[in-house]
N, C-alpha and C. Protein backbone atom coordinates (compact mmCIF):
# COMPACT_ATOMS: atom_id res chain seq x y z
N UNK A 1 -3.50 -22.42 -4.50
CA UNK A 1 -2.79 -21.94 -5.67
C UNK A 1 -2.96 -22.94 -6.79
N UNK A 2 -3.54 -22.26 -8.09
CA UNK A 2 -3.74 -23.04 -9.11
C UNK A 2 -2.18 -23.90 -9.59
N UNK A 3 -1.64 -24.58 -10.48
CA UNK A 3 -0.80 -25.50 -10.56
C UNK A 3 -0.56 -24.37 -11.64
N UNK A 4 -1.06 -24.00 -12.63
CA UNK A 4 -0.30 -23.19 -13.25
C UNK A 4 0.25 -21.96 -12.60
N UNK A 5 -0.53 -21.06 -11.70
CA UNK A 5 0.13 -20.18 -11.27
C UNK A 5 2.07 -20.51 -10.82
N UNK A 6 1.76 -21.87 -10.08
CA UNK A 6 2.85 -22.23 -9.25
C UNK A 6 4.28 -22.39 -10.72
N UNK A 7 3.78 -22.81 -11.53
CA UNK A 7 4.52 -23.17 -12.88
C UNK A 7 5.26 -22.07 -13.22
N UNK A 8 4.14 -21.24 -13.06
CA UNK A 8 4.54 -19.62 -13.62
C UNK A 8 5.53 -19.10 -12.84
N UNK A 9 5.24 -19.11 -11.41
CA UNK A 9 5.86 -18.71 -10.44
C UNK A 9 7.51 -19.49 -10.45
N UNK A 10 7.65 -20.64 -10.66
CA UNK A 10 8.86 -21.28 -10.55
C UNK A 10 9.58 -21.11 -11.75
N UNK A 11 8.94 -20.46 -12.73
CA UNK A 11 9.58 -20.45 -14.12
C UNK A 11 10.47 -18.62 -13.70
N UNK A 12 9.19 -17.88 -12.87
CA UNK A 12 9.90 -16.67 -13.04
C UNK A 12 11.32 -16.48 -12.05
N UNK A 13 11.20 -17.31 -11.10
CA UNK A 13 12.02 -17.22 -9.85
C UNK A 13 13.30 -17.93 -10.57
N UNK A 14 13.37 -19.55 -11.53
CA UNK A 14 14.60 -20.04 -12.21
C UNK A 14 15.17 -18.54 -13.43
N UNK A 15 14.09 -17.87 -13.86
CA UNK A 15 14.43 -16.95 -14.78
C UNK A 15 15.13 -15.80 -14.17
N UNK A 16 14.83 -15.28 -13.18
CA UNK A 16 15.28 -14.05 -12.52
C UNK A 16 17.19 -14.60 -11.63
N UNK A 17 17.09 -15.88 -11.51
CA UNK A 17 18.12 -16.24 -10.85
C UNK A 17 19.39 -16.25 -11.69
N UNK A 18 19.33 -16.33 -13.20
CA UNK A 18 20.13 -15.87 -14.06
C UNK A 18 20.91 -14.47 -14.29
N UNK A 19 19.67 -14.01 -13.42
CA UNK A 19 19.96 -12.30 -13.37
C UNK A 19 20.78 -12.43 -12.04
N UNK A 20 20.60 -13.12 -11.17
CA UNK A 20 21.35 -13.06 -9.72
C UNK A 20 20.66 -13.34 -8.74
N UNK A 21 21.14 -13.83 -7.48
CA UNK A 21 20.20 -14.53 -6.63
C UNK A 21 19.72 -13.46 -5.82
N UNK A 22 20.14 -11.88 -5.83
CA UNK A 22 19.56 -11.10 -5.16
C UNK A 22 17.83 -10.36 -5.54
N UNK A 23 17.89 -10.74 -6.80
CA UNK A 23 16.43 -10.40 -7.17
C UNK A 23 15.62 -11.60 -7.26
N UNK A 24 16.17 -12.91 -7.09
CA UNK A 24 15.08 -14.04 -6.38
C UNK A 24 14.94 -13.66 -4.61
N UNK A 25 15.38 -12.97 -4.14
CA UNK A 25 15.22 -13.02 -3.12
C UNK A 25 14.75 -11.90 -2.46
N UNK A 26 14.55 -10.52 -3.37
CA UNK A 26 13.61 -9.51 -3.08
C UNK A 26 12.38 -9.46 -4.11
N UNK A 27 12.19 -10.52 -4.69
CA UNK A 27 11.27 -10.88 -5.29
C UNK A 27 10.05 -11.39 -3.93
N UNK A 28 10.88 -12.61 -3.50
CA UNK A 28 10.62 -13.14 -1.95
C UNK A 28 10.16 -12.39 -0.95
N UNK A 29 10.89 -11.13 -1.17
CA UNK A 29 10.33 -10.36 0.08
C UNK A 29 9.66 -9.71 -0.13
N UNK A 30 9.28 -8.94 -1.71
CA UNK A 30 8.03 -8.11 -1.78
C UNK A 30 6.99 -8.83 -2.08
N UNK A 31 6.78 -10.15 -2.60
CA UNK A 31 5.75 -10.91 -2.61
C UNK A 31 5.06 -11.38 -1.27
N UNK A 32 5.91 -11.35 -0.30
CA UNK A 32 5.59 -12.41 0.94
C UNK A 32 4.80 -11.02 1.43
N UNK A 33 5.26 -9.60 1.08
CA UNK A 33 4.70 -8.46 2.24
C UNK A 33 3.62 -8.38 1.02
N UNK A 34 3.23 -8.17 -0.45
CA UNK A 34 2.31 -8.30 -0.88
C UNK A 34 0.77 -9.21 -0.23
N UNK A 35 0.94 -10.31 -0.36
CA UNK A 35 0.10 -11.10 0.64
C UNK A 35 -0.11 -10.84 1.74
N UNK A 36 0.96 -10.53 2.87
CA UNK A 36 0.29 -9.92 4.11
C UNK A 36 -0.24 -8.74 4.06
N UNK A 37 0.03 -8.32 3.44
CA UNK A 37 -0.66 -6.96 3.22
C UNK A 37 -2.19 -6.98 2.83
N UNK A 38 -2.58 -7.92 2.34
CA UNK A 38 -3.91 -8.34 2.21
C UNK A 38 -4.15 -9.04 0.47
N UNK A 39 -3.32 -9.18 -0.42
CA UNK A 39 -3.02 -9.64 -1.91
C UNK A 39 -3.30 -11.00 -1.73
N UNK A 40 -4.39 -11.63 -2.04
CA UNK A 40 -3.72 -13.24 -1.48
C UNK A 40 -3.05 -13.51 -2.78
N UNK A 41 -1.96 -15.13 -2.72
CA UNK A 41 -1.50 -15.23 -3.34
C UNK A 41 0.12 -15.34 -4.03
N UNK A 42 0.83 -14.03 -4.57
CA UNK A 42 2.07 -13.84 -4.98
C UNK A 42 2.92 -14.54 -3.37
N UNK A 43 2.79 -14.42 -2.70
CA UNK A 43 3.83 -14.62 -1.68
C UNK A 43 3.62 -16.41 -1.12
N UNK A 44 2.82 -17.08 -1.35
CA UNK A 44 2.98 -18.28 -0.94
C UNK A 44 3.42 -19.12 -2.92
N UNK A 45 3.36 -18.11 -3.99
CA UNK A 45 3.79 -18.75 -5.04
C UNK A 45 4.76 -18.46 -4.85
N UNK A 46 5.57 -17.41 -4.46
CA UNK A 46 7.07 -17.06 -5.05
C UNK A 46 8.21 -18.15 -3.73
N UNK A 47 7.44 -17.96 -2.40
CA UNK A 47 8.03 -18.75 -1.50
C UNK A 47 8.43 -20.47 -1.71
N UNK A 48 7.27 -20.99 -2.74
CA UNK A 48 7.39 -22.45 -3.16
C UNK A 48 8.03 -22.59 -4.46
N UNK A 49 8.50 -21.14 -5.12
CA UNK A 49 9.46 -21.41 -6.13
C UNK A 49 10.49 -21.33 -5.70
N UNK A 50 10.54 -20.40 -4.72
CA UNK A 50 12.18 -20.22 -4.44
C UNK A 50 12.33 -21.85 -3.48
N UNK A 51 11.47 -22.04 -2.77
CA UNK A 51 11.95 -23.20 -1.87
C UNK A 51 12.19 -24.34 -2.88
N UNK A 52 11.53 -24.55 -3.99
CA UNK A 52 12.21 -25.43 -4.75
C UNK A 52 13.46 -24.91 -5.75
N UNK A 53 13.71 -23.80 -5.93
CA UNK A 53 14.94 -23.75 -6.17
C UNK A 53 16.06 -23.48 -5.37
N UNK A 54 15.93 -23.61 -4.16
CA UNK A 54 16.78 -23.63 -3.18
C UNK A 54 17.20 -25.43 -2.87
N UNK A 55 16.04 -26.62 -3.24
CA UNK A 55 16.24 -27.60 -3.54
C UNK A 55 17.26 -28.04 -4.34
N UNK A 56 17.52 -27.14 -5.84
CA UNK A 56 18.20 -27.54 -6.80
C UNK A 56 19.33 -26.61 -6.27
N UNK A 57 19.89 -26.46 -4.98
CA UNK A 57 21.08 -25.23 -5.10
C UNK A 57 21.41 -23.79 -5.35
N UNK A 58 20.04 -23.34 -5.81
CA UNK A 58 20.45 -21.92 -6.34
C UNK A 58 19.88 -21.23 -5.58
N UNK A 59 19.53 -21.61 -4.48
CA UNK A 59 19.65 -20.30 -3.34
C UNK A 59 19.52 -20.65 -2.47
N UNK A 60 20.01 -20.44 -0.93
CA UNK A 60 20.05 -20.65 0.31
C UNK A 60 18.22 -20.55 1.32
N UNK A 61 17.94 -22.05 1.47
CA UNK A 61 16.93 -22.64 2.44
C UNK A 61 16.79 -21.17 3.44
N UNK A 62 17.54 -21.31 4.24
CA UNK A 62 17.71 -19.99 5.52
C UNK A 62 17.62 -19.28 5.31
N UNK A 63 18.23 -18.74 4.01
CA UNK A 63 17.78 -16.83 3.71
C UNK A 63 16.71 -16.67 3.19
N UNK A 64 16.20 -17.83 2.20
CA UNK A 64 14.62 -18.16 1.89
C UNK A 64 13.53 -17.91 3.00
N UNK A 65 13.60 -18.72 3.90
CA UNK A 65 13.02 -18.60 5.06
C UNK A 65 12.74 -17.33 5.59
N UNK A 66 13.76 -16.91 6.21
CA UNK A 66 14.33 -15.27 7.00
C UNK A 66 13.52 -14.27 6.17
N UNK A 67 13.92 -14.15 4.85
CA UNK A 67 13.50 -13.30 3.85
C UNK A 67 11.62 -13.25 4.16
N UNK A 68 11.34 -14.28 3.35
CA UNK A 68 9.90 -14.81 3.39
C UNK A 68 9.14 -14.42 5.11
N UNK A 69 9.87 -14.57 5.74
CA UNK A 69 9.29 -13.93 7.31
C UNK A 69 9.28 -12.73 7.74
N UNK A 70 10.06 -12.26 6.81
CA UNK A 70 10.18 -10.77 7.29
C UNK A 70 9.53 -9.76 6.70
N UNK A 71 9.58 -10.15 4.91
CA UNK A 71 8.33 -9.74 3.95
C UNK A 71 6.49 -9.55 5.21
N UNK A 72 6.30 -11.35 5.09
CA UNK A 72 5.33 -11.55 5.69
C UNK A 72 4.97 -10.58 6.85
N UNK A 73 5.99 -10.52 7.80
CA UNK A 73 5.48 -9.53 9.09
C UNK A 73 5.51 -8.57 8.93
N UNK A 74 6.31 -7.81 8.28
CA UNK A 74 6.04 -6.51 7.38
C UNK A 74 4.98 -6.32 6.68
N UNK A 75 5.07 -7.20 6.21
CA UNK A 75 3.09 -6.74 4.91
C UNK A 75 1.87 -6.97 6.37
N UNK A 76 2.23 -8.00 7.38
CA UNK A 76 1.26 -7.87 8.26
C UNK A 76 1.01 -6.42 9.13
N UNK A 77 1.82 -6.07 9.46
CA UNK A 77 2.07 -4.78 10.03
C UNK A 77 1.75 -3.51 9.39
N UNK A 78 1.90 -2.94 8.50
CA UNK A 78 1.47 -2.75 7.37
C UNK A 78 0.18 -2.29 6.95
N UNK A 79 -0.38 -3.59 6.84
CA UNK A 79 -1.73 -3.41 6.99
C UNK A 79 -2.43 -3.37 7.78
N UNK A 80 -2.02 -3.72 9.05
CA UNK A 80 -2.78 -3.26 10.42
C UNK A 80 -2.94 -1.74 10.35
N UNK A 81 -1.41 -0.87 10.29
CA UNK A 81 -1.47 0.73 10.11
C UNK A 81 -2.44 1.39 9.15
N UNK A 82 -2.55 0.30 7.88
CA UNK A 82 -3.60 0.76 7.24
C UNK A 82 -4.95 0.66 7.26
N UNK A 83 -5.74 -0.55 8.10
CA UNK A 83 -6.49 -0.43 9.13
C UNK A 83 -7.00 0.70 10.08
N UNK A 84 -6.11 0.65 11.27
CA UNK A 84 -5.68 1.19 11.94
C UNK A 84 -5.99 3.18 11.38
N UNK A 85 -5.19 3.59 10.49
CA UNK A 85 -4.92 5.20 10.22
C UNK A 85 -6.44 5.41 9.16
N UNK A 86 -6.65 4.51 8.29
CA UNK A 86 -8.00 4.42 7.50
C UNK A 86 -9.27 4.02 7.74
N UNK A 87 -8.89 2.64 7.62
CA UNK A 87 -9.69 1.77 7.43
C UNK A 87 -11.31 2.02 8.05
N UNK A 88 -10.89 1.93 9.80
CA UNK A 88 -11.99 2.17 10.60
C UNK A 88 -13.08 3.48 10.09
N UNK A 89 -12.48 4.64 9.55
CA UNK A 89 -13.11 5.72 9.24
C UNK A 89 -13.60 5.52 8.04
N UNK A 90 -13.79 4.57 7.56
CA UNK A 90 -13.93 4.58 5.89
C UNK A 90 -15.51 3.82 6.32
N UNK A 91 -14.98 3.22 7.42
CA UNK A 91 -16.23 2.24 8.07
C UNK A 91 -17.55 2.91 8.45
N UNK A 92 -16.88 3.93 9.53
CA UNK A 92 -18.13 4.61 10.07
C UNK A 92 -17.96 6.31 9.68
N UNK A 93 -17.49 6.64 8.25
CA UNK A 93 -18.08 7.96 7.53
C UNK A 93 -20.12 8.17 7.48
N UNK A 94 -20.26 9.08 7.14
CA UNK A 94 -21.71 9.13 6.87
C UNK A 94 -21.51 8.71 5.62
N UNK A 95 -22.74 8.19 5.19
CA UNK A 95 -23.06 7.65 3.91
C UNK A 95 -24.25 6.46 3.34
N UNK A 96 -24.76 5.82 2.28
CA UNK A 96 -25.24 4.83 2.90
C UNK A 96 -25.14 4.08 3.68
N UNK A 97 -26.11 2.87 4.22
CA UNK A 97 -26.13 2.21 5.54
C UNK A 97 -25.08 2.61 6.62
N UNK A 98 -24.89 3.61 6.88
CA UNK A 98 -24.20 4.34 7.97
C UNK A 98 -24.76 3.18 9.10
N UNK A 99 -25.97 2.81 9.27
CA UNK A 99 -26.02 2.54 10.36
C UNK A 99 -25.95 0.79 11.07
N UNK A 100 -26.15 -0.07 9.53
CA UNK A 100 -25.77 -1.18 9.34
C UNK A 100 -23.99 -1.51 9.01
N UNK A 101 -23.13 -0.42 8.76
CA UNK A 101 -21.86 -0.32 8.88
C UNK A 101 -21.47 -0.23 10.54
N UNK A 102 -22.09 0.62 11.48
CA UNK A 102 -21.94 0.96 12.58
C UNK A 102 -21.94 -0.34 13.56
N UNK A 103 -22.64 -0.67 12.89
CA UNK A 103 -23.75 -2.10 13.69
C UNK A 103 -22.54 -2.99 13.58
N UNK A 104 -22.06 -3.07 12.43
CA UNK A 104 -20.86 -4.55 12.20
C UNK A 104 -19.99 -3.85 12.65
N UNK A 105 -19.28 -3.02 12.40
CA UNK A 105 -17.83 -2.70 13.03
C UNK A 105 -18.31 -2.93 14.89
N UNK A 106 -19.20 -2.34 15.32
CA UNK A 106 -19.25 -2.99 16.94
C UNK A 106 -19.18 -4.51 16.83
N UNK A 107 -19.82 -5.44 16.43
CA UNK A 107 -19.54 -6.76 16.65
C UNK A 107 -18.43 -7.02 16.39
N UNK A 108 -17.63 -6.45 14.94
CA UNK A 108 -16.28 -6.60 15.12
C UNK A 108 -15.12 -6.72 16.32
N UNK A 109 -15.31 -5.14 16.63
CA UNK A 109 -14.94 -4.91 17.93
C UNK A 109 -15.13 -5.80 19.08
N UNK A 110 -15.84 -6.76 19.18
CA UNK A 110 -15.96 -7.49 20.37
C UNK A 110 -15.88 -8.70 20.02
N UNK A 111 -15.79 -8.84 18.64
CA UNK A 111 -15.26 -10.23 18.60
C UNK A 111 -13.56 -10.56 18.39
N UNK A 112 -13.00 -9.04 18.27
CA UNK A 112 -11.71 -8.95 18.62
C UNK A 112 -10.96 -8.82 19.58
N UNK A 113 -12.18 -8.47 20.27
CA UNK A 113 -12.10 -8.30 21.88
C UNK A 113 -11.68 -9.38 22.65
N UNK A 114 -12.54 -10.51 22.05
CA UNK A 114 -12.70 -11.12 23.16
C UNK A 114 -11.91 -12.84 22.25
N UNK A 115 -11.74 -12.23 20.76
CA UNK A 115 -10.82 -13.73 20.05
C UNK A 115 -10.00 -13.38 19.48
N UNK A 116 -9.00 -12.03 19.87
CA UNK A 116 -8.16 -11.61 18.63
C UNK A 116 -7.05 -12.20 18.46
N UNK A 117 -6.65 -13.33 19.02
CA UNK A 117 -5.37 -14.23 18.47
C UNK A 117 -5.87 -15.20 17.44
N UNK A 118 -7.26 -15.37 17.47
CA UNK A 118 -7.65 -16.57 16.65
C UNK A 118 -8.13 -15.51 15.64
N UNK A 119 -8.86 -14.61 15.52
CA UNK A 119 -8.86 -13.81 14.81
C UNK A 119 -7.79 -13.03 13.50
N UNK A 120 -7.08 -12.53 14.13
CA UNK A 120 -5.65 -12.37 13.69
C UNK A 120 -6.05 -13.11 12.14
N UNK A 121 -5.51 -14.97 12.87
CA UNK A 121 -5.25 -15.82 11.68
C UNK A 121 -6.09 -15.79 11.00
N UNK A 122 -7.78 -15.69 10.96
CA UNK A 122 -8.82 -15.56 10.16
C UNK A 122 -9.20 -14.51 9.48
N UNK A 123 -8.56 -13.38 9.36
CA UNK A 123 -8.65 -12.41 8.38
C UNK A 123 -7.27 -11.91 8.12
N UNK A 124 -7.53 -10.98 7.01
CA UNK A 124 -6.66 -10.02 6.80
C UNK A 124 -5.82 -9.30 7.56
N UNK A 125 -4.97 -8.63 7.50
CA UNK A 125 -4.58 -7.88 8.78
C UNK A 125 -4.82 -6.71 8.97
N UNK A 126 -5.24 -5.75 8.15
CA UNK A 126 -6.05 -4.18 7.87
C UNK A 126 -7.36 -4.27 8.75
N UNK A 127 -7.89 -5.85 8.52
CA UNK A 127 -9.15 -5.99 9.23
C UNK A 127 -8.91 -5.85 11.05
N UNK A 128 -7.60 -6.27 11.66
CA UNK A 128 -7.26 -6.34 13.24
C UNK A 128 -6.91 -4.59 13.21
N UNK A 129 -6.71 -4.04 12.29
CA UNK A 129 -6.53 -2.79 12.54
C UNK A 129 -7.83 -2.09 12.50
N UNK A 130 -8.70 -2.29 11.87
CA UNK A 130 -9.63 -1.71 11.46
C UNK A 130 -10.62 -1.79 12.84
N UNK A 131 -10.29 -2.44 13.39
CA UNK A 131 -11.13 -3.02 14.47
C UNK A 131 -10.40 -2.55 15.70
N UNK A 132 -9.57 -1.99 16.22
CA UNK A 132 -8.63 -1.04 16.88
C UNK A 132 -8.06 -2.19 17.94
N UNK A 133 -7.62 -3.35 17.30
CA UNK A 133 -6.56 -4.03 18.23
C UNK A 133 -5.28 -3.94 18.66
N UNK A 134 -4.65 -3.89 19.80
CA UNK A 134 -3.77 -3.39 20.24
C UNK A 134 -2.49 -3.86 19.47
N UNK A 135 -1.78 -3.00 19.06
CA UNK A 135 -0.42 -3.19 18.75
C UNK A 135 0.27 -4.21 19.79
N UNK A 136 -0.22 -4.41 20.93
CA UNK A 136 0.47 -5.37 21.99
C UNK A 136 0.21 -7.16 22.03
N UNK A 137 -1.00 -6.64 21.34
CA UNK A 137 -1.80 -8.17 21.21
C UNK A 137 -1.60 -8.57 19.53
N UNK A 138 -1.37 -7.46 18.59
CA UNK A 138 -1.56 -8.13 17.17
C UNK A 138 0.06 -8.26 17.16
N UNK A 139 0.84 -7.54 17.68
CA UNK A 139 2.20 -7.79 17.08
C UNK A 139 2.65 -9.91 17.46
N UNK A 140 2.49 -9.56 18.54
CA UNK A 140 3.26 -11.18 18.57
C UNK A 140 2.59 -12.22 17.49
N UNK A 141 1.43 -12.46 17.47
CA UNK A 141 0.47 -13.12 16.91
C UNK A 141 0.88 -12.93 15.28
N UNK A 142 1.37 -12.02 14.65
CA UNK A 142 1.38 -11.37 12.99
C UNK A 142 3.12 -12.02 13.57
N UNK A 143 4.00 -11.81 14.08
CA UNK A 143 5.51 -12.52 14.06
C UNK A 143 5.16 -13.87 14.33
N UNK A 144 4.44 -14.62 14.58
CA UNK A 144 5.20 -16.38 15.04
C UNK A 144 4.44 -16.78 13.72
N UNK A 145 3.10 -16.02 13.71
CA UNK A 145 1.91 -17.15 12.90
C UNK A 145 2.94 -16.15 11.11
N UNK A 146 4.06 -15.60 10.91
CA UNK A 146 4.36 -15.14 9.69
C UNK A 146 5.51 -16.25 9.67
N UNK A 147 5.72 -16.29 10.58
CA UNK A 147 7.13 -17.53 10.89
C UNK A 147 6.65 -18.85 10.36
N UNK A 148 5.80 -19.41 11.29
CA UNK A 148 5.18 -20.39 11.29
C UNK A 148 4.65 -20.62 9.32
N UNK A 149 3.69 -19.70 8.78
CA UNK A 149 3.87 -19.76 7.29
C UNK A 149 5.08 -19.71 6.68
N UNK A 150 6.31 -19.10 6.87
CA UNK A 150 7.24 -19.45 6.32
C UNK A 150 8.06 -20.46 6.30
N UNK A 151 8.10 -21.10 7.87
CA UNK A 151 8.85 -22.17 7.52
C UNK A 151 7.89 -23.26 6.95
N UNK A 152 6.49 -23.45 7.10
CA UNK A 152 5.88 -24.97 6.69
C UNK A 152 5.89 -24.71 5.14
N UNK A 153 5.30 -23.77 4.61
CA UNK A 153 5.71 -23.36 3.12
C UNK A 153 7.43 -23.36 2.08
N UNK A 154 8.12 -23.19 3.43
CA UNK A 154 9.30 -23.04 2.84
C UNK A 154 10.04 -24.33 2.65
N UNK A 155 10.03 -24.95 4.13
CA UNK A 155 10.12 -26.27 4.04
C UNK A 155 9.45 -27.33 3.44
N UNK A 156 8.64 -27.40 2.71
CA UNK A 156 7.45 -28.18 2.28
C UNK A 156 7.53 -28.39 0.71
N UNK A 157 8.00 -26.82 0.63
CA UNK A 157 8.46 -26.84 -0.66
C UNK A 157 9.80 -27.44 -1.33
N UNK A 158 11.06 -26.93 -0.21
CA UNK A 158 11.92 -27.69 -0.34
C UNK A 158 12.31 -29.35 -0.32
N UNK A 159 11.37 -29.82 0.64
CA UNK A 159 11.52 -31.35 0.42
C UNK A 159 10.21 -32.41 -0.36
N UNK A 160 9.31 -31.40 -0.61
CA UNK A 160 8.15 -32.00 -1.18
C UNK A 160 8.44 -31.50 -2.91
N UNK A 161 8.72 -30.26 -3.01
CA UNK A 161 8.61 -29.77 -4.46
C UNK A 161 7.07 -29.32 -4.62
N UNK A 162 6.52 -29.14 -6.23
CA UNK A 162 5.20 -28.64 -6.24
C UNK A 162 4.13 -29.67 -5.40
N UNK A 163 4.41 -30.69 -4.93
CA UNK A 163 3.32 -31.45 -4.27
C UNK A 163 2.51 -30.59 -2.91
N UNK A 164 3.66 -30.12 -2.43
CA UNK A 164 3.59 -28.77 -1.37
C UNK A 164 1.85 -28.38 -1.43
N UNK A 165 1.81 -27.98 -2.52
CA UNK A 165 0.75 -27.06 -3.23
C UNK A 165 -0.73 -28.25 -2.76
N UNK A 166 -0.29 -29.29 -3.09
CA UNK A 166 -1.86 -30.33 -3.12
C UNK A 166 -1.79 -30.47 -1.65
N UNK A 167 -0.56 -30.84 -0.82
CA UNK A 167 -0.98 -31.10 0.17
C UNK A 167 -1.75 -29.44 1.20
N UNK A 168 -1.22 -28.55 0.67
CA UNK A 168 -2.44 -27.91 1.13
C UNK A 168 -3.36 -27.58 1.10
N UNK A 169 -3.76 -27.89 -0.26
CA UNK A 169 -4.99 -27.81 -0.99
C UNK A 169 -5.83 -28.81 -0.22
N UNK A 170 -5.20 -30.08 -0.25
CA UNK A 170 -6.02 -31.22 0.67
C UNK A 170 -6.38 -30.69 2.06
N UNK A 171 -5.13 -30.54 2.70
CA UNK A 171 -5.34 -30.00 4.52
C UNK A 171 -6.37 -28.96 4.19
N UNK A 172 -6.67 -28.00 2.96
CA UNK A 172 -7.36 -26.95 3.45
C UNK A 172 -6.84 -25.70 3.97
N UNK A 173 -7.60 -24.87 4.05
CA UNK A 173 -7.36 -23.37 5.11
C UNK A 173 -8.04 -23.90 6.46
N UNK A 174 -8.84 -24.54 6.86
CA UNK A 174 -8.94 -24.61 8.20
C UNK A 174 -7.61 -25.69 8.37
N UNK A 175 -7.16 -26.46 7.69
CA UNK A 175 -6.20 -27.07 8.86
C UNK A 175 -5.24 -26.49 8.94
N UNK A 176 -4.75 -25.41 7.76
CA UNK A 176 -3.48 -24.40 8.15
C UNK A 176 -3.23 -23.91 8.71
N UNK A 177 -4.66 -23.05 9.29
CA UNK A 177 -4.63 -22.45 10.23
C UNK A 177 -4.85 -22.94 11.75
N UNK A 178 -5.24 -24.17 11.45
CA UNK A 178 -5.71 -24.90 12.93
C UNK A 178 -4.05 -25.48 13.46
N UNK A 179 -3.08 -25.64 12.71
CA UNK A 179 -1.78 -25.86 12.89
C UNK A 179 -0.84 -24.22 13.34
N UNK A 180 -1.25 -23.49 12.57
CA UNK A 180 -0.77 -22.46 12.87
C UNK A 180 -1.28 -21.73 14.23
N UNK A 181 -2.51 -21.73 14.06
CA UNK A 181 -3.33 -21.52 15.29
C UNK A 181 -2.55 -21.87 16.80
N UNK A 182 -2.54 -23.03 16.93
CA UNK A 182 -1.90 -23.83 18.10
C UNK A 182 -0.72 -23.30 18.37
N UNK A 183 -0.10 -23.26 17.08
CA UNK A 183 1.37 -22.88 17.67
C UNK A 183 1.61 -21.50 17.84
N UNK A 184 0.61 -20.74 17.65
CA UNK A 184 0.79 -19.33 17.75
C UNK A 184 0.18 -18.85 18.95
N UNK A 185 -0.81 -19.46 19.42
CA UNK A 185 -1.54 -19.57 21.15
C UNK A 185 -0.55 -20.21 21.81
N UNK A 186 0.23 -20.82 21.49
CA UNK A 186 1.21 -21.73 22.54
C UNK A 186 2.57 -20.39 22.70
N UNK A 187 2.77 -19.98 21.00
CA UNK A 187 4.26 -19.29 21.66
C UNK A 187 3.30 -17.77 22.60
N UNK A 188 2.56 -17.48 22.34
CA UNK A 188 2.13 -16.52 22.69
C UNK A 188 2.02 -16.43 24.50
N UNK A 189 1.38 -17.54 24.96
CA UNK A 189 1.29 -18.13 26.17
C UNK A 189 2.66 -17.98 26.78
N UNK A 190 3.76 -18.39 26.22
CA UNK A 190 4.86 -18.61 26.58
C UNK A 190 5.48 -17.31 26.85
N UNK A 191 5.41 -16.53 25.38
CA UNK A 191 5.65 -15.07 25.65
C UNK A 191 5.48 -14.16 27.11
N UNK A 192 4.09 -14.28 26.65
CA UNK A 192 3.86 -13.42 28.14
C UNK A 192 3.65 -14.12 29.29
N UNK A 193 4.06 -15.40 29.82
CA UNK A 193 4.47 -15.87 31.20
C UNK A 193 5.70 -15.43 31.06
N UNK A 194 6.84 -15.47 30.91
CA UNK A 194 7.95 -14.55 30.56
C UNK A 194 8.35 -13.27 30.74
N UNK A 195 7.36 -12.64 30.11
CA UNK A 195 7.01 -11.14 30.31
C UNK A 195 6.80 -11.03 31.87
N UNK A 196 5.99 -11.52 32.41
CA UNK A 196 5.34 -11.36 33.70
C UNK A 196 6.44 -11.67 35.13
N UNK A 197 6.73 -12.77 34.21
CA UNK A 197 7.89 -13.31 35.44
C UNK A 197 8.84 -11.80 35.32
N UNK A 198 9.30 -11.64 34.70
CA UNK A 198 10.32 -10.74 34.13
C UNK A 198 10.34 -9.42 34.65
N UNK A 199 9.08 -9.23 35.24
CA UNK A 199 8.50 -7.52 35.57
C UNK A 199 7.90 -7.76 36.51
């Protein structure tokens, strides 16, 4: 995120809070499902304005959080269905390269097959739909790794302020996700030993 966007973003979130803290905070939630939904962007700006104005008092860390996670798994979900009910057919209609479209959606398919938790984190989420991954395997993976972005963003913001922004710029997208990654193969692991014991 450019430094002005973030400017912009913290100017609109202190501006809207005048209006009341309920439209900083469904601001939060349609931005966070904007981005999962496949938008990059609005939802990791509006999350580091509100987390820094939750710094200065004017709105609650926890409902920041909660909000921002629930947006997120919602816009992830979302776009899996839209994947999922579209997407794939849009893929393999007749038309040009019908048959170089055909060709990638199979590799798709088997590379979701056989990496779709790591996957997941490396695309979009229309794309795990598009590719016909199981609602059993994308759901957990789209809840911890939406969690997991909300709290390091939320928190990061709150005790870092706009610095938030460089230090991920520095870490990168591979280390975001290589953090997120881990912890989303770990709760996942955990999940279903659980499950198993359980049944």
């Amino acid at each position: 995120m450019r430094g002005a966007d973030l400017q912009v973003s913290t100017l609109a979130v202190l501006h809207l809070h005048a209006q009341g803290p309920g439209i900083d905070y469904l601001g939060v939630l349609l931005a966070s499902f904007a981005s999962w939904l496949g938008l990059p962007g609005p939802g990791e700006a509006a999350l580091i304005a509100a987390g820094i104005s939750a710094a200065h008092h004017h709105l609650d860390l926890t409902s920041i959080i909660a909000i921002a996670w629930l947006g997120a798994t919602a816009g992830g979900m979302a776009g899996w269905i839209v994947g999922v009910r579209a997407g794939r057919g849009v893929l393999t209609a007749p038309g040009p390269l019908r048959g170089l479209r055909l060709s990638l959606t199979a590799r798709g398919d088997r590379f979701y097959e056989r990496y779709g938790m790591i996957a997941v984190l490396l695309t979009p989420s229309w794309i795990a739909g598009i590719h016909n991954m199981h609602w059993s395997r994308f759901v957990p993976v789209n809840v911890v790794s939406a969690l997991v972005w909300a709290i390091a963003i939320g928190l990061g913001a709150y005790a870092l302020g706009p610095s938030i922004t460089d230090i991920a710029n520095d870490a990168g997208l591979a280390g975001v996700l290589l953090v997120a990654s881990a912890v989303t193969i770990a709760a996942v692991v955990v999940l279903r030993r659980r499950f198993r014991r359980s049944h």
